[in-house]
PDB file of N, CA and C in Angstrom:
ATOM      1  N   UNK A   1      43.554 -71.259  90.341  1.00  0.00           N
ATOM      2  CA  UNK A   1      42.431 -72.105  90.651  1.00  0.00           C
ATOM      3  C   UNK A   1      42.599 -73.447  89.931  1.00  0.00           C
ATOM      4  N   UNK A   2      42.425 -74.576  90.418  1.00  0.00           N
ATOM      5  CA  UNK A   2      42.465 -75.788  90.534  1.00  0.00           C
ATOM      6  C   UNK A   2      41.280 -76.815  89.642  1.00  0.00           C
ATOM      7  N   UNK A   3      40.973 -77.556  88.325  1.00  0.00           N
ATOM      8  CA  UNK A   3      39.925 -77.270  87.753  1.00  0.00           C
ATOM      9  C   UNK A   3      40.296 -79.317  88.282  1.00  0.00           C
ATOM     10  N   UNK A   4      38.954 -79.140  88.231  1.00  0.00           N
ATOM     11  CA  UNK A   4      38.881 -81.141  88.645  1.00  0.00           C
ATOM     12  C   UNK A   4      38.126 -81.669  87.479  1.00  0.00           C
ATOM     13  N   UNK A   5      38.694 -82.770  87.108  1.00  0.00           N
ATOM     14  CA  UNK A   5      37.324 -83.221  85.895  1.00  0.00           C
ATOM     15  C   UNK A   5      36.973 -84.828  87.222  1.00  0.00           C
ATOM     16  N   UNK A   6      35.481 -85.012  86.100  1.00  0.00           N
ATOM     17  CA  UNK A   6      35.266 -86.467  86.257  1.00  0.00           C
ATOM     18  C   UNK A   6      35.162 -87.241  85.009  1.00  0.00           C
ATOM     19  N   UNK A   7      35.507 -88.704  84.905  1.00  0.00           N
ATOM     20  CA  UNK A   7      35.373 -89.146  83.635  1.00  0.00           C
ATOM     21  C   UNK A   7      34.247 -89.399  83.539  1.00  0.00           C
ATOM     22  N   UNK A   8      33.621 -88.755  82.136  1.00  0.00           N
ATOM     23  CA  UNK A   8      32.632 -88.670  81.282  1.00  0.00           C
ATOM     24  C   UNK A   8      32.024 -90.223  81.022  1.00  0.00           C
ATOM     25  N   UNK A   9      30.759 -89.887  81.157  1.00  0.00           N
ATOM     26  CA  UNK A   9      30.406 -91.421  80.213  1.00  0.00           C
ATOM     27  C   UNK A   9      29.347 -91.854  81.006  1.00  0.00           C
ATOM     28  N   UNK A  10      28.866 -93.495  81.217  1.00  0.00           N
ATOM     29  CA  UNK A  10      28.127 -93.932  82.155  1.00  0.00           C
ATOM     30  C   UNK A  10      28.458 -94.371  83.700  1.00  0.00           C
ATOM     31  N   UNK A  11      27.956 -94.214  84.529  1.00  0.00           N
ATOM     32  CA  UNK A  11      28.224 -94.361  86.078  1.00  0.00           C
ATOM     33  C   UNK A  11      27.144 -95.461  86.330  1.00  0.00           C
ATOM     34  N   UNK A  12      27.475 -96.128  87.475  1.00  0.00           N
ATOM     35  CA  UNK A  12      26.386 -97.388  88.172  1.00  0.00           C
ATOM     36  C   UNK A  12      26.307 -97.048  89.591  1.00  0.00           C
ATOM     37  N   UNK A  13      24.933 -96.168  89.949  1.00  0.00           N
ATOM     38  CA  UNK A  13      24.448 -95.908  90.860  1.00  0.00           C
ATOM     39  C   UNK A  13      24.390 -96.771  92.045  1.00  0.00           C
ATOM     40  N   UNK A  14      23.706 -96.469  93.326  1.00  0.00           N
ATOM     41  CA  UNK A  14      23.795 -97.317  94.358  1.00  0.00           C
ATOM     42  C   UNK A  14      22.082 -98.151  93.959  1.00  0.00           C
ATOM     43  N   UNK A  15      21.737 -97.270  93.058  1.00  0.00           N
ATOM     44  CA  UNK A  15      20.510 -97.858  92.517  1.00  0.00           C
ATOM     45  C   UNK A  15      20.614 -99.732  92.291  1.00  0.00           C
ATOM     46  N   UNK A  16      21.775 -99.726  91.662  1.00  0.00           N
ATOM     47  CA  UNK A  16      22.138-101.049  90.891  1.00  0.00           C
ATOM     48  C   UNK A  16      21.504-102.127  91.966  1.00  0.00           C
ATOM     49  N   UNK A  17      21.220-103.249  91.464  1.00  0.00           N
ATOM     50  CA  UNK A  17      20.946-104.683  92.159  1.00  0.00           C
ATOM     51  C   UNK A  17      21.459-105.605  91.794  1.00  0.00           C
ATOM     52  N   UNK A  18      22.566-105.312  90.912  1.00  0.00           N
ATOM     53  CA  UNK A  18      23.516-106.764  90.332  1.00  0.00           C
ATOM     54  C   UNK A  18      22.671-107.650  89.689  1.00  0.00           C
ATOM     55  N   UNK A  19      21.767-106.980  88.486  1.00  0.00           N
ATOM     56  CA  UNK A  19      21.023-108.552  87.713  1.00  0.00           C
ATOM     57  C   UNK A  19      22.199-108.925  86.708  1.00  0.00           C
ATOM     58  N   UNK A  20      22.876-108.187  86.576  1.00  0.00           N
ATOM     59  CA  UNK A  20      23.525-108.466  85.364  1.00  0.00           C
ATOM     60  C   UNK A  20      23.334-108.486  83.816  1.00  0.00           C
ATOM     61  N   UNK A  21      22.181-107.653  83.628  1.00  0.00           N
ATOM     62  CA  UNK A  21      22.388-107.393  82.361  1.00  0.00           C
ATOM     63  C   UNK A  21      22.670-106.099  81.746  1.00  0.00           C
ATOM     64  N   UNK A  22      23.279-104.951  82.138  1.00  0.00           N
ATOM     65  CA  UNK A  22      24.388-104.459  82.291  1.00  0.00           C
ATOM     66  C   UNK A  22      25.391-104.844  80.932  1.00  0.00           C
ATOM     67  N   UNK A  23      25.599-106.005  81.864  1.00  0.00           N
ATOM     68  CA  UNK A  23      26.821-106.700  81.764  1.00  0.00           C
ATOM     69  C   UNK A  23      26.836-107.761  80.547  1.00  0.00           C
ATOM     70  N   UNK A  24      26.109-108.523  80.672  1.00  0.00           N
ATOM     71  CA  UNK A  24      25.291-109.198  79.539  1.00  0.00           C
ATOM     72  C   UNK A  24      25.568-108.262  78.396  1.00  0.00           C
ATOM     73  N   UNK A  25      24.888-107.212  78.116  1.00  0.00           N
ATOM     74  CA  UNK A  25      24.693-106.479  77.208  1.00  0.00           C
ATOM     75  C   UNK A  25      25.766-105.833  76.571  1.00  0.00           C
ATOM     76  N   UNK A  26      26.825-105.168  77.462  1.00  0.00           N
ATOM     77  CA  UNK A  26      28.028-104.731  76.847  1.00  0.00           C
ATOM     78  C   UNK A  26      28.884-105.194  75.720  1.00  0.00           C
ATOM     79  N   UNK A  27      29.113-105.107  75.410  1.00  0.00           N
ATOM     80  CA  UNK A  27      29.646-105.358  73.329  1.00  0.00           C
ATOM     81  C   UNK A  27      30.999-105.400  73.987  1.00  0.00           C
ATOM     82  N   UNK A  28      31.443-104.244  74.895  1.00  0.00           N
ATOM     83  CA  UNK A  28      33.008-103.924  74.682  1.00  0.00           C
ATOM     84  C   UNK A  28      33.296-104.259  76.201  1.00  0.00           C
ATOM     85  N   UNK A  29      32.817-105.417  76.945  1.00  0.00           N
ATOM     86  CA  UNK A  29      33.306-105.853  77.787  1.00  0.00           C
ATOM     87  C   UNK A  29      33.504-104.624  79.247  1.00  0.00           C
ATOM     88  N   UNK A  30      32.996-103.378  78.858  1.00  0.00           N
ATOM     89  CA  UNK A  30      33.458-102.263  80.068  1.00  0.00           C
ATOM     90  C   UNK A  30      32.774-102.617  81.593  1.00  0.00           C
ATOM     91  N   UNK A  31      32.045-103.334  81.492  1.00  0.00           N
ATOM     92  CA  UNK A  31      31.231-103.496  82.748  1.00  0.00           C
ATOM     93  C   UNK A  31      31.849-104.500  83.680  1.00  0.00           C
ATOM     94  N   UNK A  32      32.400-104.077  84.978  1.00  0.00           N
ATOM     95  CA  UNK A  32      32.892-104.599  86.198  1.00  0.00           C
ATOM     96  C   UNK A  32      32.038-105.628  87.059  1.00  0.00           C
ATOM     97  N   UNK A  33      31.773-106.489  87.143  1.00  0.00           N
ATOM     98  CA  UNK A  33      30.975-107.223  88.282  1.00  0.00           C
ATOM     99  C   UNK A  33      32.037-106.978  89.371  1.00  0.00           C
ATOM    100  N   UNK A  34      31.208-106.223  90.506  1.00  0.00           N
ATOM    101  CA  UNK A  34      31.755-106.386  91.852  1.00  0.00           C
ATOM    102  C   UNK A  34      30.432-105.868  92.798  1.00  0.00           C
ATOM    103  N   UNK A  35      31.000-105.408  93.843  1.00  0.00           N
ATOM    104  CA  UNK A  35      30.182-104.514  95.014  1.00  0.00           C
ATOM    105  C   UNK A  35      30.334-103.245  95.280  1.00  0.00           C
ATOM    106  N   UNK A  36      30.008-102.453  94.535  1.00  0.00           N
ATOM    107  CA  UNK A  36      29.035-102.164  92.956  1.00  0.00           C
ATOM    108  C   UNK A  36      29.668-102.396  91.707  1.00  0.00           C
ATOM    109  N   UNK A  37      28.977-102.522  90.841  1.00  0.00           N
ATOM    110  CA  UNK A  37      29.092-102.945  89.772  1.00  0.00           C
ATOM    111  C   UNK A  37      29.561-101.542  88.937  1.00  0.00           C
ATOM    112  N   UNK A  38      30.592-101.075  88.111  1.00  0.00           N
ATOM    113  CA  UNK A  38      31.545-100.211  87.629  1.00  0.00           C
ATOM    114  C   UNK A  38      31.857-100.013  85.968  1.00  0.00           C
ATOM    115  N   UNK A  39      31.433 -98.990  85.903  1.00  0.00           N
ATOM    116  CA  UNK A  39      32.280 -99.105  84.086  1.00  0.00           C
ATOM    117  C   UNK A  39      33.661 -98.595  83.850  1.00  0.00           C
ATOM    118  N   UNK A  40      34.236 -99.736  83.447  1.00  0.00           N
ATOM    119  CA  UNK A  40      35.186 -98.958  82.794  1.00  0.00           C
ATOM    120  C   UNK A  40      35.215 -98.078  81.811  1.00  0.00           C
ATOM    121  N   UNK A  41      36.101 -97.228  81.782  1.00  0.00           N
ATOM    122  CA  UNK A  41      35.980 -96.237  81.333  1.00  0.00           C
ATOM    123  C   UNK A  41      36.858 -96.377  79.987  1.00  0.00           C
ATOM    124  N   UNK A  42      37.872 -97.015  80.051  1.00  0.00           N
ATOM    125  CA  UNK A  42      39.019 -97.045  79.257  1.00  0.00           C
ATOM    126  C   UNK A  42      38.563 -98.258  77.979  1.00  0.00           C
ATOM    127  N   UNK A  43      37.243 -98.866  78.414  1.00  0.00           N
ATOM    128  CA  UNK A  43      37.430-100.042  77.248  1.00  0.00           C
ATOM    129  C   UNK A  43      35.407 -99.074  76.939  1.00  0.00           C
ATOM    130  N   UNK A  44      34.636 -98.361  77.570  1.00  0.00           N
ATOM    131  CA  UNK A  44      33.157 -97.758  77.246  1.00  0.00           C
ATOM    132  C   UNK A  44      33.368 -97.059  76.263  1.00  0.00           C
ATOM    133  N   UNK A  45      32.658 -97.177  75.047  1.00  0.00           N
ATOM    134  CA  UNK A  45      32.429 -95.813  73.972  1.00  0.00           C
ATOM    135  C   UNK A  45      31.142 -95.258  73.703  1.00  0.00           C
ATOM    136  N   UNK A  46      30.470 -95.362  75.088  1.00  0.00           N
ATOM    137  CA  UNK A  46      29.453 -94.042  75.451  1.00  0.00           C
ATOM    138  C   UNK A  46      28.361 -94.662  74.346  1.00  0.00           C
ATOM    139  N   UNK A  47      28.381 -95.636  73.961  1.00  0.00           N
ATOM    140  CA  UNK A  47      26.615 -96.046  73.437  1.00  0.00           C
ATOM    141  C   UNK A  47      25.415 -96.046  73.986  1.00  0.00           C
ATOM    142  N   UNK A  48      25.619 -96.126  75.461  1.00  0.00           N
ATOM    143  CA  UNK A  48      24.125 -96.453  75.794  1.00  0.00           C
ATOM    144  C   UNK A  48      23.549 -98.073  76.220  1.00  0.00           C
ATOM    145  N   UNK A  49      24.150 -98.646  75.354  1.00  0.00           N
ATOM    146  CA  UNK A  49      23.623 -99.706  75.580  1.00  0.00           C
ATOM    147  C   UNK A  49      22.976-100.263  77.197  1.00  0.00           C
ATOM    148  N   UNK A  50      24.059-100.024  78.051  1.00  0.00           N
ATOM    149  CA  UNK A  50      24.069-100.486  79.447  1.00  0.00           C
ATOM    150  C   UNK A  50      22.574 -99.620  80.109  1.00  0.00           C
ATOM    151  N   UNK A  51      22.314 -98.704  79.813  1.00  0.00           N
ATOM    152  CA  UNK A  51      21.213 -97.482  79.840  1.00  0.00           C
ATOM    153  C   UNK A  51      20.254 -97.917  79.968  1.00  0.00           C
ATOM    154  N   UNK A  52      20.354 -98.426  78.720  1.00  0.00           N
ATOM    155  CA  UNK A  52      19.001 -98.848  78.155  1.00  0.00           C
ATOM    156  C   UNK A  52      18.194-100.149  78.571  1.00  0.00           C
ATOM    157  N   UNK A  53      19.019-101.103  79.066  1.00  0.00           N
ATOM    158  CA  UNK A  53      18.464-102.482  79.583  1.00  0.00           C
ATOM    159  C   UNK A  53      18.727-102.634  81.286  1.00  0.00           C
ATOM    160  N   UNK A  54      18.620-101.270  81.951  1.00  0.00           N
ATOM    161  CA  UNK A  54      18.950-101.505  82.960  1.00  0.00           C
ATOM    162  C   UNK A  54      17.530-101.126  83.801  1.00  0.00           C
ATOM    163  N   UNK A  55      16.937-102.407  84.673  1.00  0.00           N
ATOM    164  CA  UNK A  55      15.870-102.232  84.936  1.00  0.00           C
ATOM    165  C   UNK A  55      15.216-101.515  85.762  1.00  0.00           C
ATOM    166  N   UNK A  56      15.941-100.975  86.564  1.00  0.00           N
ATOM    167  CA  UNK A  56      15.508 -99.733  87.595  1.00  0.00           C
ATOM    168  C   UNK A  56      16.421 -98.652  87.596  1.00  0.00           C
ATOM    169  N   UNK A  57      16.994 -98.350  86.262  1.00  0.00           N
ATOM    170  CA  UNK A  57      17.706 -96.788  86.175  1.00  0.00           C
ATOM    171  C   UNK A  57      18.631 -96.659  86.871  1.00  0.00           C
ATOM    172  N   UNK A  58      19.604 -97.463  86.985  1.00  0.00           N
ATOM    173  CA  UNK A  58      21.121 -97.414  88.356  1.00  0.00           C
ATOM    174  C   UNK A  58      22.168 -96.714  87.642  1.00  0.00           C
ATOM    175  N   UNK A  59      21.593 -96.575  85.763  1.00  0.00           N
ATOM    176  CA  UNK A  59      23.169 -96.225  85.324  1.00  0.00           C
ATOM    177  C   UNK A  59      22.760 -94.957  84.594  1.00  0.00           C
ATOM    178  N   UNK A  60      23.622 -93.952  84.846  1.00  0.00           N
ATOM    179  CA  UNK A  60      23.436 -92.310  84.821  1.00  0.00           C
ATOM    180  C   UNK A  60      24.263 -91.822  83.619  1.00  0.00           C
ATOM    181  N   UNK A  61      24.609 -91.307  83.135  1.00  0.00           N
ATOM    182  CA  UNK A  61      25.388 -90.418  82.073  1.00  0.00           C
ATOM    183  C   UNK A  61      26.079 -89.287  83.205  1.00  0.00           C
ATOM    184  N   UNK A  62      27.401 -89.427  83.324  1.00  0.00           N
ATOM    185  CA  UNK A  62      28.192 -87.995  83.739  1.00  0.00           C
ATOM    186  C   UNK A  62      28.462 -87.077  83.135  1.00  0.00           C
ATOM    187  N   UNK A  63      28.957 -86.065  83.124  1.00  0.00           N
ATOM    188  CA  UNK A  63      29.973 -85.220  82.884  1.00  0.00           C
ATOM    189  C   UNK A  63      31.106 -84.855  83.269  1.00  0.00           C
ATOM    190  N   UNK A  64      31.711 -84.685  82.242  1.00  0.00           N
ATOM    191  CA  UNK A  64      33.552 -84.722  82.764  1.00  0.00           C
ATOM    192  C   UNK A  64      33.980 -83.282  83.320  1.00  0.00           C
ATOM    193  N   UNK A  65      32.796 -82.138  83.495  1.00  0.00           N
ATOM    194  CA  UNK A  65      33.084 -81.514  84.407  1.00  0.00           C
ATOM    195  C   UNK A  65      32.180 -80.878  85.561  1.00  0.00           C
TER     196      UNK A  65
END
């Protein structure tokens, strides 16, 4: 049997509306401006920050399995 992960951390829902503070807010630069807006994963260390100032709840916490 075949085990799949997803990477852990924060996700940006279809919720998002591109205000950009997100993005603004990020310390460590992880946040993508595009169509949708994306965290990287490789530069995020799971603070929250993006969470927390996001005004209609677009960004979720995953699990990596």
């Amino acid at each position: 049997m075949e085990m799949t992960f997803n990477e852990a951390g924060p996700k940006i829902t279809g919720k998002c509306g591109k205000c950009g503070k997100c993005y603004k807010k990020c310390s460590f630069k992880a946040i993508e401006k595009g169509n949708p807006y994306r965290v990287r994963s490789n530069r995020c260390d799971d603070c929250g920050d993006c969470i927390s100032v996001c005004p209609v709840g677009a960004i979720e916490l995953s699990s990596p399995f």
